[in-house]
Every structure is written in structure tokens, then in C-alpha cells.
C-alpha atoms as a PDB file:
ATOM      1  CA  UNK A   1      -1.843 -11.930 -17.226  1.00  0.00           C
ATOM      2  CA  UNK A   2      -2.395 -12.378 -12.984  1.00  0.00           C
ATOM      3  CA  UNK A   3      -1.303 -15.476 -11.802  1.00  0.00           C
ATOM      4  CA  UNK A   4      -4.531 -17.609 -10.929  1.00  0.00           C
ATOM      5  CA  UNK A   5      -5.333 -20.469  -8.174  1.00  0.00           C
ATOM      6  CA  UNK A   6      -5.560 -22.939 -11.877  1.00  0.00           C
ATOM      7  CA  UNK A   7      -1.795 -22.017 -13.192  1.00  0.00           C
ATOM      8  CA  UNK A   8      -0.502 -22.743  -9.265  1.00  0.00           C
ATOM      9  CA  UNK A   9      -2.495 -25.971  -9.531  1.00  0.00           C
ATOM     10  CA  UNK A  10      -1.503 -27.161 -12.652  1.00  0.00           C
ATOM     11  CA  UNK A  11       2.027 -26.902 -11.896  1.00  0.00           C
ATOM     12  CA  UNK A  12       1.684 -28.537  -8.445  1.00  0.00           C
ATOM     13  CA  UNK A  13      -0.175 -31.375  -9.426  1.00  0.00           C
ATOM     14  CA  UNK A  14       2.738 -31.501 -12.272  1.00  0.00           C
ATOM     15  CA  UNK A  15       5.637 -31.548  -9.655  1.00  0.00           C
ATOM     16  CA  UNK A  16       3.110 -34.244  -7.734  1.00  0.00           C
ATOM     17  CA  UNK A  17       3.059 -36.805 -10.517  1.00  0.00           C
ATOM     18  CA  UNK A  18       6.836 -36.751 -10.467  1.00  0.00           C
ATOM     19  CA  UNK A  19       7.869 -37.514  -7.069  1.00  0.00           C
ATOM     20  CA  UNK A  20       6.330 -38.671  -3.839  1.00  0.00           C
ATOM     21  CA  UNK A  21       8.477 -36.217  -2.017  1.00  0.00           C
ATOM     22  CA  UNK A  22       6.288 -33.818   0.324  1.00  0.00           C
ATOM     23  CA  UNK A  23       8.391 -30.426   0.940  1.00  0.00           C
ATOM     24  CA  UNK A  24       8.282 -28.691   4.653  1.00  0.00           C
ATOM     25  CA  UNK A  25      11.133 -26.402   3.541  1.00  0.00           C
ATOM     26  CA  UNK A  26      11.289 -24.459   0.624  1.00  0.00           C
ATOM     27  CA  UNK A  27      14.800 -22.669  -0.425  1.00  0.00           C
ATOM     28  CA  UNK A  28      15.496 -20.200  -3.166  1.00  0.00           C
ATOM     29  CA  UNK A  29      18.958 -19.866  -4.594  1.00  0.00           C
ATOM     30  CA  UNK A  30      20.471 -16.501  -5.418  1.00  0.00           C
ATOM     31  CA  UNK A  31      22.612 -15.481  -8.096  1.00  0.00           C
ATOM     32  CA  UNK A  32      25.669 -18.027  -8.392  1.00  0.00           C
ATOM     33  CA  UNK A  33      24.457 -20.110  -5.656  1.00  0.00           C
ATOM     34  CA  UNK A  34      22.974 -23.218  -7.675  1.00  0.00           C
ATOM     35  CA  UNK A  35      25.907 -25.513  -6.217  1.00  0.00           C
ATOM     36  CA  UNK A  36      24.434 -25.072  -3.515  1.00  0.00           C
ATOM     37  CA  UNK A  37      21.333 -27.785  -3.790  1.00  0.00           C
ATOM     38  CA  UNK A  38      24.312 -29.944  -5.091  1.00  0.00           C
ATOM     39  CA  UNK A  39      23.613 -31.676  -1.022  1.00  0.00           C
ATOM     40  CA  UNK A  40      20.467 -32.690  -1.578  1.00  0.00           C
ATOM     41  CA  UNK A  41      19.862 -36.423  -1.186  1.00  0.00           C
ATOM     42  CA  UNK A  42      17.414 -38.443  -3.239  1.00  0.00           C
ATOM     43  CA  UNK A  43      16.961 -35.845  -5.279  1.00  0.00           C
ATOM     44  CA  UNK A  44      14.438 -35.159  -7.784  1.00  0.00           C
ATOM     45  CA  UNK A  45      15.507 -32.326 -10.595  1.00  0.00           C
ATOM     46  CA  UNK A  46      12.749 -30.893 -12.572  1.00  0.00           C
ATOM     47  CA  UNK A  47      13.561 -28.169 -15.607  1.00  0.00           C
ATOM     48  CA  UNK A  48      11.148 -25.404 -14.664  1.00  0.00           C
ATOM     49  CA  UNK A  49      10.661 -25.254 -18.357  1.00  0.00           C
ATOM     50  CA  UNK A  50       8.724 -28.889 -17.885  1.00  0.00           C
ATOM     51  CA  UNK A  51       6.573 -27.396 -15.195  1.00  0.00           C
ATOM     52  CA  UNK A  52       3.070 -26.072 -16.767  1.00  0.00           C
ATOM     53  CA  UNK A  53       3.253 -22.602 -17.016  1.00  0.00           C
ATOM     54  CA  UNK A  54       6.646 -21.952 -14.746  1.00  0.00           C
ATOM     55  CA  UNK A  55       7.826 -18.318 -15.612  1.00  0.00           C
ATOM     56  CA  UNK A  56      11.732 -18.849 -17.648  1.00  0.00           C
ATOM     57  CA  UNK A  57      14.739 -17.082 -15.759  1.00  0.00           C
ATOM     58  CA  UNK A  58      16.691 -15.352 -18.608  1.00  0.00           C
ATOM     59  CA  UNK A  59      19.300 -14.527 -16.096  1.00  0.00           C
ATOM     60  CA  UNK A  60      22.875 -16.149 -15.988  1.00  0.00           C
ATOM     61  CA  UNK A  61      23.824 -17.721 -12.834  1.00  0.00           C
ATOM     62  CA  UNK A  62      20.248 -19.135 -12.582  1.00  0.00           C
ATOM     63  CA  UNK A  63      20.133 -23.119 -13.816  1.00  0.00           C
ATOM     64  CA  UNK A  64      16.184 -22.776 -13.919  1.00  0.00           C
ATOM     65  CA  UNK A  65      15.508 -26.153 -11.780  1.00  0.00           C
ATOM     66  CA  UNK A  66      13.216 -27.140  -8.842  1.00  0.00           C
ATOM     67  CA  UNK A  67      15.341 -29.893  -6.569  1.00  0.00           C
ATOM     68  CA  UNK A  68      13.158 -32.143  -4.502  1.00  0.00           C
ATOM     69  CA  UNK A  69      14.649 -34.428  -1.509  1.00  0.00           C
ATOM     70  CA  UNK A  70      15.811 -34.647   1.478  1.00  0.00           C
ATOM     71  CA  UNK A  71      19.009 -31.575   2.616  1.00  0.00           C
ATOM     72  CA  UNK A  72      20.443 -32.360   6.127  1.00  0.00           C
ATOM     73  CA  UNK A  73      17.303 -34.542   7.648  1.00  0.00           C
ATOM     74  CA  UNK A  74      14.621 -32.366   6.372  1.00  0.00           C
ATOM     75  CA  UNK A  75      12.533 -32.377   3.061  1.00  0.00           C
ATOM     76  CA  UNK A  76      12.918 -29.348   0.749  1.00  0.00           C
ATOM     77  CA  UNK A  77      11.661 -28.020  -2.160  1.00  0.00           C
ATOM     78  CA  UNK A  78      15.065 -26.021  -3.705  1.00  0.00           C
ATOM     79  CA  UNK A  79      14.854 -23.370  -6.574  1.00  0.00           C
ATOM     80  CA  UNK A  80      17.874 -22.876  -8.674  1.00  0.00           C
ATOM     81  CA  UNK A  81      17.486 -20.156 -10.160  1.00  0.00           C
ATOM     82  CA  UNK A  82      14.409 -17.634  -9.560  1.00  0.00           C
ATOM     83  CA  UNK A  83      12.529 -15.159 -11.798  1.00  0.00           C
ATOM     84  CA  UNK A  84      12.951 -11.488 -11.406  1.00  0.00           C
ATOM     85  CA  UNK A  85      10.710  -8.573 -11.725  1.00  0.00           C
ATOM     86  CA  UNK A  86      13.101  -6.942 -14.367  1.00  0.00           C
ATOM     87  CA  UNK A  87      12.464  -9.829 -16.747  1.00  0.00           C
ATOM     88  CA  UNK A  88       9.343  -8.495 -17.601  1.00  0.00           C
ATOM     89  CA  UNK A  89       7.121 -10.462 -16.334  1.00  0.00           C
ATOM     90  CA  UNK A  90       3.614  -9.630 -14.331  1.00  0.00           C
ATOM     91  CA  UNK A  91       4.848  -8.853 -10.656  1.00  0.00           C
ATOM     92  CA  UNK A  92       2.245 -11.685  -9.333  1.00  0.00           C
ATOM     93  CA  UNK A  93       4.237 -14.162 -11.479  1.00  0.00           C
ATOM     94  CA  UNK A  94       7.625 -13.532 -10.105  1.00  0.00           C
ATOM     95  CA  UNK A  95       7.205 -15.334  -7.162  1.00  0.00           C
ATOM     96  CA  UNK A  96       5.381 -18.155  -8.635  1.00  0.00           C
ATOM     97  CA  UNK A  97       7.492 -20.462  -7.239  1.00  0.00           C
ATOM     98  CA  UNK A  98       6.805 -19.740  -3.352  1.00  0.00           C
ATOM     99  CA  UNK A  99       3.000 -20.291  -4.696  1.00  0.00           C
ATOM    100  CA  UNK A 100       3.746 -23.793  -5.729  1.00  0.00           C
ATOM    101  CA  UNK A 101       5.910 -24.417  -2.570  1.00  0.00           C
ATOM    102  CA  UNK A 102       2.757 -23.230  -0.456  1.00  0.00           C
ATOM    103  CA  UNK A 103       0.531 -25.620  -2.777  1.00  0.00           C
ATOM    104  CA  UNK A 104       2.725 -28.312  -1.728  1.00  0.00           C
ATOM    105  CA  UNK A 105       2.602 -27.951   1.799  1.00  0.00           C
ATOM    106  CA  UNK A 106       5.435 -26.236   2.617  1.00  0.00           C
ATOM    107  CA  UNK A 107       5.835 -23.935   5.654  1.00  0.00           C
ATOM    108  CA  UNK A 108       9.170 -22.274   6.065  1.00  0.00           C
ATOM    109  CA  UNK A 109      11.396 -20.423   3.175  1.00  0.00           C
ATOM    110  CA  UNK A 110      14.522 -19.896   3.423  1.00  0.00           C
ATOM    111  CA  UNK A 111      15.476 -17.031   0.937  1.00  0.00           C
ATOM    112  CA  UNK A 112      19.422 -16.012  -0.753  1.00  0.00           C
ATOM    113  CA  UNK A 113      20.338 -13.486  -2.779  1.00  0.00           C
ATOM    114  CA  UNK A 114      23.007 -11.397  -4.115  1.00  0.00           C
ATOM    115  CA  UNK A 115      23.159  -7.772  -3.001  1.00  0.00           C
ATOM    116  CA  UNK A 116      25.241  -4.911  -3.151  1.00  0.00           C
ATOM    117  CA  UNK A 117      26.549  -3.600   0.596  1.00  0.00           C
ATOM    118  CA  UNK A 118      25.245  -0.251   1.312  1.00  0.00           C
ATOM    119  CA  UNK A 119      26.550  -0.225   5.171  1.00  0.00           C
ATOM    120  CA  UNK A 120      30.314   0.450   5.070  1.00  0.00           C
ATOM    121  CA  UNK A 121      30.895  -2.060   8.022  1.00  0.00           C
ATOM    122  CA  UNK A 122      30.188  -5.018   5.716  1.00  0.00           C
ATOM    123  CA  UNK A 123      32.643  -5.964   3.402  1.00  0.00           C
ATOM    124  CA  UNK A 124      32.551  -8.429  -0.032  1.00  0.00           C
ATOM    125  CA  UNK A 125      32.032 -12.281   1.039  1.00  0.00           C
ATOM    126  CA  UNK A 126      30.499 -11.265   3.932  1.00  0.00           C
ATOM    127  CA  UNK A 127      26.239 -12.800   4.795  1.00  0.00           C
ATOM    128  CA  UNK A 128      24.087 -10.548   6.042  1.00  0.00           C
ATOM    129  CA  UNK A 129      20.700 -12.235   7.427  1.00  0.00           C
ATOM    130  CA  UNK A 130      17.868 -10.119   7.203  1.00  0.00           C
ATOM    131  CA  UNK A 131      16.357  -8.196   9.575  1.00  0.00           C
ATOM    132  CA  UNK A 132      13.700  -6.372   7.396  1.00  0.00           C
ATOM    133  CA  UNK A 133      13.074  -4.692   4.038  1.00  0.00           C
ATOM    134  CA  UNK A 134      12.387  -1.779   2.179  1.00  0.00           C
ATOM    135  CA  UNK A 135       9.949  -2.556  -0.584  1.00  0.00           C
ATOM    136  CA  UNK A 136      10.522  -0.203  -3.297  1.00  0.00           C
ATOM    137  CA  UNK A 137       8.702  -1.161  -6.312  1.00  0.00           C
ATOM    138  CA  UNK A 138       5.750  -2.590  -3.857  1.00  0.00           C
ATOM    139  CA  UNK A 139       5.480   1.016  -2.268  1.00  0.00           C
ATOM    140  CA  UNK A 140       5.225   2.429  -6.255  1.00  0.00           C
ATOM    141  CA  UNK A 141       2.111  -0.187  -6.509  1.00  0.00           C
ATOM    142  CA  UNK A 142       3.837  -3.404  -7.761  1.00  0.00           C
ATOM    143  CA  UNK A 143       2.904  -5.511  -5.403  1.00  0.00           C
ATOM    144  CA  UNK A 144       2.612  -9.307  -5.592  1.00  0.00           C
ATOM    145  CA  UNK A 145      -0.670  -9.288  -3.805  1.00  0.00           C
ATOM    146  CA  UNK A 146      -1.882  -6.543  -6.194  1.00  0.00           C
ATOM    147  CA  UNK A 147      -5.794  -7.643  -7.619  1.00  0.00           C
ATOM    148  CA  UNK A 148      -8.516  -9.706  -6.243  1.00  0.00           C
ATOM    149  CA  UNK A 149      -7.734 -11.652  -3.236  1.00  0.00           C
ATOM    150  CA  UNK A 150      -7.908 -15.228  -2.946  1.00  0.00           C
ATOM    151  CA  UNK A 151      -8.812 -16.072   1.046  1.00  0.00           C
ATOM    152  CA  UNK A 152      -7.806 -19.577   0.388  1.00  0.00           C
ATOM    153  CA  UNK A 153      -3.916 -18.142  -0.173  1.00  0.00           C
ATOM    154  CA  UNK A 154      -3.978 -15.801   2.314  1.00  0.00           C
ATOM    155  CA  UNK A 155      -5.606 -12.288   3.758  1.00  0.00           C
ATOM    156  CA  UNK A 156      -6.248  -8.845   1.669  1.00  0.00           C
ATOM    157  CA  UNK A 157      -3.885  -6.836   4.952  1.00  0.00           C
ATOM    158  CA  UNK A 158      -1.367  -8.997   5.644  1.00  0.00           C
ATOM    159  CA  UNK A 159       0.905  -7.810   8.357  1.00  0.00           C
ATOM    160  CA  UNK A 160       5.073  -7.127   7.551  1.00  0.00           C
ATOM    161  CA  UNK A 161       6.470  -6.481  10.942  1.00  0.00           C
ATOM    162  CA  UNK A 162       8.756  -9.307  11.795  1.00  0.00           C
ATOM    163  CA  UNK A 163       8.021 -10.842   8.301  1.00  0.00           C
ATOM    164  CA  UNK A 164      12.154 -12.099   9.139  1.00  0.00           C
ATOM    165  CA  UNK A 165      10.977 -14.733  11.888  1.00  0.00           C
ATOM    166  CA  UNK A 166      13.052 -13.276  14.583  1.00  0.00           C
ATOM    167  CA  UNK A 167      13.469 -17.014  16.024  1.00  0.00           C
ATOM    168  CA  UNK A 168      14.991 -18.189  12.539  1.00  0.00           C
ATOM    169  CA  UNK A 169      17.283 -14.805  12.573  1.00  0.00           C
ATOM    170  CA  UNK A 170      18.644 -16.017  16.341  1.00  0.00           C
ATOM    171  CA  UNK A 171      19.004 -19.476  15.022  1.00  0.00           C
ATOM    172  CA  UNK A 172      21.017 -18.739  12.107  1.00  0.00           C
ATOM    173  CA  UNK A 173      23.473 -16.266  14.795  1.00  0.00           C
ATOM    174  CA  UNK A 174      23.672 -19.287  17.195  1.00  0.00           C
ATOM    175  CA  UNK A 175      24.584 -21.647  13.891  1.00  0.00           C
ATOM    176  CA  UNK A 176      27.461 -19.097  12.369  1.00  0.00           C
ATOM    177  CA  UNK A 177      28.578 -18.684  15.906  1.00  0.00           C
ATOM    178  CA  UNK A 178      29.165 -22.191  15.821  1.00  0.00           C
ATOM    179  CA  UNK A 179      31.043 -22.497  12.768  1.00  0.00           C
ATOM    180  CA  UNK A 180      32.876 -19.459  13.411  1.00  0.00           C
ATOM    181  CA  UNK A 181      31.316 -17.421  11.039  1.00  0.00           C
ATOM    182  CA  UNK A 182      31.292 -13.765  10.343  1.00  0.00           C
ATOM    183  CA  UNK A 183      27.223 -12.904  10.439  1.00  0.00           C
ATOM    184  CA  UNK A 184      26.230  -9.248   9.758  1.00  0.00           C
ATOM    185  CA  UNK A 185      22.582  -8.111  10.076  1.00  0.00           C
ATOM    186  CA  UNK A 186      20.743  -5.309   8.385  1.00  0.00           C
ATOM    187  CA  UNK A 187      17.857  -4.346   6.334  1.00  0.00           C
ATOM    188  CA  UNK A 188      17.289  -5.007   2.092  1.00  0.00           C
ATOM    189  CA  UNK A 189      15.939  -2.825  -0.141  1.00  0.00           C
ATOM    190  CA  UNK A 190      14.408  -4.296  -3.503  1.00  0.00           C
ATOM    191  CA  UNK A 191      14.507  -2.189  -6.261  1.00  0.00           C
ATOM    192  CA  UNK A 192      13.564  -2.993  -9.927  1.00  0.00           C
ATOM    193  CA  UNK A 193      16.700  -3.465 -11.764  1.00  0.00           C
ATOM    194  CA  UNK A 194      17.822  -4.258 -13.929  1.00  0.00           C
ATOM    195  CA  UNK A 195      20.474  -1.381 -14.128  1.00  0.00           C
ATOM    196  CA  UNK A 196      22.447  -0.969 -11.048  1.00  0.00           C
ATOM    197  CA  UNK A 197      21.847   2.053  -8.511  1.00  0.00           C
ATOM    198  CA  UNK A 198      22.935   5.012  -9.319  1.00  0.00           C
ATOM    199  CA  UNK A 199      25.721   6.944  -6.775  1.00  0.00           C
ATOM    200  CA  UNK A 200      22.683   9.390  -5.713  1.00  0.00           C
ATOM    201  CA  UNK A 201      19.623   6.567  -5.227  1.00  0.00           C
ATOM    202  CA  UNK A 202      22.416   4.928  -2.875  1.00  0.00           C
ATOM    203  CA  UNK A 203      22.420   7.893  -1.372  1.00  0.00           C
ATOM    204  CA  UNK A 204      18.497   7.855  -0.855  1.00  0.00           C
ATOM    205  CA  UNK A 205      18.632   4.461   0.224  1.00  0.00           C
ATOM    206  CA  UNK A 206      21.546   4.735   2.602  1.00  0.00           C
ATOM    207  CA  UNK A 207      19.231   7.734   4.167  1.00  0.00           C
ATOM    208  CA  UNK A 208      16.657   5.204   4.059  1.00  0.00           C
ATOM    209  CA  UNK A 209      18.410   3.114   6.464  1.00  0.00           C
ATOM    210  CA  UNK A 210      19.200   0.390   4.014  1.00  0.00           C
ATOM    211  CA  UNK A 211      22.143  -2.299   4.459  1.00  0.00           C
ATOM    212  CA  UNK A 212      22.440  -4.097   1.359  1.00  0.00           C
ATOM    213  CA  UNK A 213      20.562  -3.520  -2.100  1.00  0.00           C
ATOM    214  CA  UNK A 214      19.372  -6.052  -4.500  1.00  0.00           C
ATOM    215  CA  UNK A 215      16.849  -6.780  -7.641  1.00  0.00           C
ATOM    216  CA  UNK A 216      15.077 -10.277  -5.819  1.00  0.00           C
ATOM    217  CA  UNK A 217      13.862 -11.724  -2.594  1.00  0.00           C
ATOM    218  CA  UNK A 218      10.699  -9.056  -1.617  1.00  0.00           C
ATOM    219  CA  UNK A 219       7.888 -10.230  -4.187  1.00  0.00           C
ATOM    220  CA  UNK A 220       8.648 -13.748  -2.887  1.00  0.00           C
ATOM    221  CA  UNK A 221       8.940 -12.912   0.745  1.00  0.00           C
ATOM    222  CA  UNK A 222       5.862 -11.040   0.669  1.00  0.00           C
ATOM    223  CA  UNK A 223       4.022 -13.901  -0.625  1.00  0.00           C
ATOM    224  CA  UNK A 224       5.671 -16.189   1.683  1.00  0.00           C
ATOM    225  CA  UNK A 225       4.516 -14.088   4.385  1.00  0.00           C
ATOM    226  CA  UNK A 226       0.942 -14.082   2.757  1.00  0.00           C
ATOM    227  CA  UNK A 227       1.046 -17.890   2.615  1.00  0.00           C
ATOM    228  CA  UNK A 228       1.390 -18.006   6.568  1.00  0.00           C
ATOM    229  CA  UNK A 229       5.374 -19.357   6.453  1.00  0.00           C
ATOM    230  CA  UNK A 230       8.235 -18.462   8.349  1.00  0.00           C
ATOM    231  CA  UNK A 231      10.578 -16.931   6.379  1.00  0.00           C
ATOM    232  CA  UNK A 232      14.489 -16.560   6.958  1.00  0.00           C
ATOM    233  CA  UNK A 233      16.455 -14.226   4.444  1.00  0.00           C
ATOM    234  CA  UNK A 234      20.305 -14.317   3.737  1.00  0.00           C
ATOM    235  CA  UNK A 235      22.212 -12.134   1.840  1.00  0.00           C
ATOM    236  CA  UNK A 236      25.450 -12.650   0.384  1.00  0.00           C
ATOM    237  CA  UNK A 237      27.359  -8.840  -0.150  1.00  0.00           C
ATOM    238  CA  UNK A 238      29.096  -9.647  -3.463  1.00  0.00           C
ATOM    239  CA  UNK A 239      30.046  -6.339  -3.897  1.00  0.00           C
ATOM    240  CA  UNK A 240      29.925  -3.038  -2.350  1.00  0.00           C
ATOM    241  CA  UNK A 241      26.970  -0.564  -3.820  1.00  0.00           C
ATOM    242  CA  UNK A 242      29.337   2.594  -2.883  1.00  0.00           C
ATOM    243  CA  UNK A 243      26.905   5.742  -2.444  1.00  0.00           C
ATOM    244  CA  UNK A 244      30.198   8.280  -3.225  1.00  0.00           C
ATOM    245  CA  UNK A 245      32.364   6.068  -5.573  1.00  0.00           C
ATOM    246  CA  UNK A 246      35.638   6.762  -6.988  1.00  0.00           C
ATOM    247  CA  UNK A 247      36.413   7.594 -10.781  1.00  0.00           C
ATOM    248  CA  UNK A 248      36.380   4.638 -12.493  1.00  0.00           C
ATOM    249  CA  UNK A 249      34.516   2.469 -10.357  1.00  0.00           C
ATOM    250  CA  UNK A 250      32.506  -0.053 -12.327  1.00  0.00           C
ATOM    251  CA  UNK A 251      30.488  -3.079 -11.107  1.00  0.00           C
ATOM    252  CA  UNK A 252      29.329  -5.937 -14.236  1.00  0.00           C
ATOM    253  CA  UNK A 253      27.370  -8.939 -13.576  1.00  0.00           C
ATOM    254  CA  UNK A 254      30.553 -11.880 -13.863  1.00  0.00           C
ATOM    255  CA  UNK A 255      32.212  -9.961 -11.512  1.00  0.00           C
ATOM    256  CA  UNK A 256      28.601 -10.426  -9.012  1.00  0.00           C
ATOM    257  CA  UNK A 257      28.775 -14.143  -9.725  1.00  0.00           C
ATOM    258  CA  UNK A 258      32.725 -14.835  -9.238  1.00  0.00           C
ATOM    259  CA  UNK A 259      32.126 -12.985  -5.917  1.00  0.00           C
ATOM    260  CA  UNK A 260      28.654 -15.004  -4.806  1.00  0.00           C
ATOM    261  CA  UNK A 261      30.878 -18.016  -5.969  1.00  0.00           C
ATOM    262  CA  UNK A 262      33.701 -17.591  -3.035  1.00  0.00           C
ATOM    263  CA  UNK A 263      31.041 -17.232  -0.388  1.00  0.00           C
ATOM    264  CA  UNK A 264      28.915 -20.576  -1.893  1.00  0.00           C
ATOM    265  CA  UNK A 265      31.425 -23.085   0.866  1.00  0.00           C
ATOM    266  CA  UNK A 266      30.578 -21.059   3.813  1.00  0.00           C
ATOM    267  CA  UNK A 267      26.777 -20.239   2.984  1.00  0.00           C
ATOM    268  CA  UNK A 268      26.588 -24.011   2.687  1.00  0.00           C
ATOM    269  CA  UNK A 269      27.877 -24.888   5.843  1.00  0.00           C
ATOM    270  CA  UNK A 270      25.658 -22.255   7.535  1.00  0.00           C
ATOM    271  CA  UNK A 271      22.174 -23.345   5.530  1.00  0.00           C
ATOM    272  CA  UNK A 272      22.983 -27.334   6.631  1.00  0.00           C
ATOM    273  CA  UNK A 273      23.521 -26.230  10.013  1.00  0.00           C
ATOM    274  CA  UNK A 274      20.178 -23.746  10.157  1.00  0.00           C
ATOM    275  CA  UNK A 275      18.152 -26.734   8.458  1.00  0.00           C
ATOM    276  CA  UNK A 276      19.633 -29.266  10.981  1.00  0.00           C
ATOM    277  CA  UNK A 277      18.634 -27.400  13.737  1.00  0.00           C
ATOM    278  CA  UNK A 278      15.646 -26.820  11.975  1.00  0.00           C
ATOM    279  CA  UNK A 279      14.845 -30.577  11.293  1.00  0.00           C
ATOM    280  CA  UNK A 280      15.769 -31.335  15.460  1.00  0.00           C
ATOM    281  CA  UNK A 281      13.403 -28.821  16.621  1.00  0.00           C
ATOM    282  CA  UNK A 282      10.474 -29.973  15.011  1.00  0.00           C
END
């Protein structure tokens, strides 16, 4: 079933008789990052699975929750917990959430994940803001966008170059340069999951002139980018995704979360001071 302008509705209007709260920001939490909305003031929590026709997460490490209030002077609309491609459900549903945020007025995403480092410069714990992506399901014809067009959500084309608002990226450097933080930079690539890569499709991908490798973020981004928002992406490199491993080398899920879990203190720090600085400049 393709998402439709009615199911987007329904759920908005849902979230609207709730709380008086009007979102500008909209933030989706990664893999082991659901502390991370634990900041928001005034909040309003709302189980997804009370939302009209909100898609479930199955996933661990994803509460399933939309947080509504205000996160370091600026109102945001915070998903714990985000549905994934690999869950088996329609590609236009998956980011179903950035549809509601863009329902709701909101104009800038800010985007987290969990990813596997494919550059051997970066190391476990480190972030790693987007620069750009590689698309891989999208290029096989699983696109968000895929089916008729709505004009009212956004264009048939829309344009991907600098879909990573370069001022957000340069905000986000000036903010971990403040805090003292170690801030790598590189390019995504979204693949389907939900098995992990194997040794040789690193390989491709690290040919590819990918950084970091991950089963989220694109579908949503691409819609975001359809919507008309700035986006800004961050990456936390939980592991390493090693093209030529060792024998024995194994990588499990709990192991994905402890390691998303150590970065959560400093991820926080760096997302206040982004949305601060957001919140001043407008």
C-alpha cells in the first residue's frame, strides 16, 4: 500500500489534538540514541502505536515515540525510534515520519544513525556529519518518491546535490570545535539490510567512495529534501565495517547499541549546541 496525502493527514491532525506544540525542527534518533530526547522540555510523548496508521519499529534500540517540546530554545518534533526499509514495509512508508513533520510545519531535520566505518581514518565513537550519500536501494528503484507525485509535497525531479545543507555541515564543525570535539566528515551509503555487508560489497562500496555504511537515514532524507527542508545528517561509527577482516571477526547488533550508547553524552552536547545556534540565528 503507497503512503497517501489522507494517512499523513490523519496522523497529523492526531498529533494536533494532543498538543499545541508547533515543531520548526524535526530530529530522528538512531539506533541506541533514544536518551537522547531525554532534554526535551515540556514535553509531549506520543506511542507511535497511538498515531493513526504510524508504521511499528520491530527493531531493538528503537522506543517507538514521537517527543514534542521545546530542546535548547527551539521547538522540535523528536522520533525515537524510526522504521526501516528491512522491516518490510512499502519504501514510501519508511519515512512516514518526516511526512508528518512536514505536515506540521516543520523545516529543518536533523538526522542520526548508526553506521559501520568504511574509511580507516575513523575509528569506533567517533561522529561523522554527512557530506553526501550513496543511495543504493533508491538507484535499484526503491525510491521513496516512487509513484504518482503529489505537487502539494514536493516536485517529480527533485535535485540531491548539497541535499547536506552545507551551512548546517559548517555549523555543526564550528559547534564540535567548540566543545572540543573530534568531527569526521564523509559520505553514507544506505543499503537494505538487514544482514550486514559482506567483506567484498565493502569492498564495492569503499571503491565507491563511501565513509560509513548503514540500513537508515536516505528514504527519510530524500523526502526531507522533497519537502523543501534543510537537512543535517550525523553519524555515529559504532563499529568498523572492515572491507578485508580478520578470521574471526564478527559484528551482532548489542554490540552496535553498547557502542552508539558511549557516544550518546557527546552527540548530546553537540545536537544542543547545533540547535542553539540554530534557535539564535533565526
Amino acid at each position: 500500500m503507497t503512503l497517501t496525502r489522507a494517512h499523513i493527514d490523519a496522523a497529523a491532525d492526531a498529533l494536533q489534538a494532543v498538543t499545541a506544540v508547533r515543531p520548526r525542527l524535526g530530529l530522528i534518533l538512531g539506533s541506541g540514541l533514544n536518551s537522547l530526547a531525554d532534554g526535551i522540555e515540556a514535553a509531549h510523548v506520543v506511542p507511535q502505536e497511538t498515531i493513526p496508521g504510524w508504521p511499528r519499529s520491530t527493531v531493538p534500540g528503537h522506543a517507538g515515540r514521537v517527543v514534542l517540546g521545546r530542546l535548547a530554545g527551539e521547538t522540535v518534533f523528536a522520533l525515537q525510534g524510526r522504521t526501516h526499509y528491512y522491516e518490510g514495509y512499502d519504501i514510501t512508508w519508511v519515512p512516514f515520519g518526516v511526512r508528518v513533520m512536514q505536515r506540521l510545519g516543520v523545516d529543518t531535520l536533523i538526522v542520526t544513525n548508526a553506521a559501520g566505518g568504511i574509511n580507516a581514518d575513523f575509528r569506533p565513537g567517533d561522529i561523522m556529519v554527512i557530506r553526501d550519500h550513496i543511495n543504493l536501494p533508491g538507484l535499484a528503484g526503491a525510491n521513496p518518491l516512487r509513484g504518482e507525485n503529489d505537487p502539494e509535497l514536493g516536485p517529480r525531479f527533485p535535485d540531491m546535490i548539497d541535499v547536506y545543507d552545507p551551512d548546517l555541515r559548517r555549523l555543526a564543525h564550528r559547534a564540535a570545535g567548540n566543545l572540543n570535539l573530534r568531527l569526521q566528515e564523509g559520505v553514507y551509503a544506505f543499503v537494505g539490510g538487514p544482514s550486514y555487508e559482506t567483506p567484498a560489497e565493502l569492498r564495492l562500496l569503499r571503491a565507491a567512495g563511501a565513509d560509513a555504511v548503514g540500513m537508515s537515514t536516505v528514504p527519510e532524507v530524500v523526502v526531507a529534501r522533497h519537502a523543501g527542508m534543510r537537512v543535517l545528517g550525523l553519524s555515529s561509527i559504532t563499529n568498523m565495517a572492515v572491507p578485508d577482516p580478520v578470521p574471526g571477526t564478527h559484528i551482532d547488533h548489542e554490540e552496535v547499541l553498547a557502542a552508539g550508547r558511549d557516544v550518546v553524552p557527546r552527540l548530546t552536547a553537540l545536537l544542543q549546541a547545533i540547535i542553539a545556534d540554530q534557535a539564535h540565528a533565526s
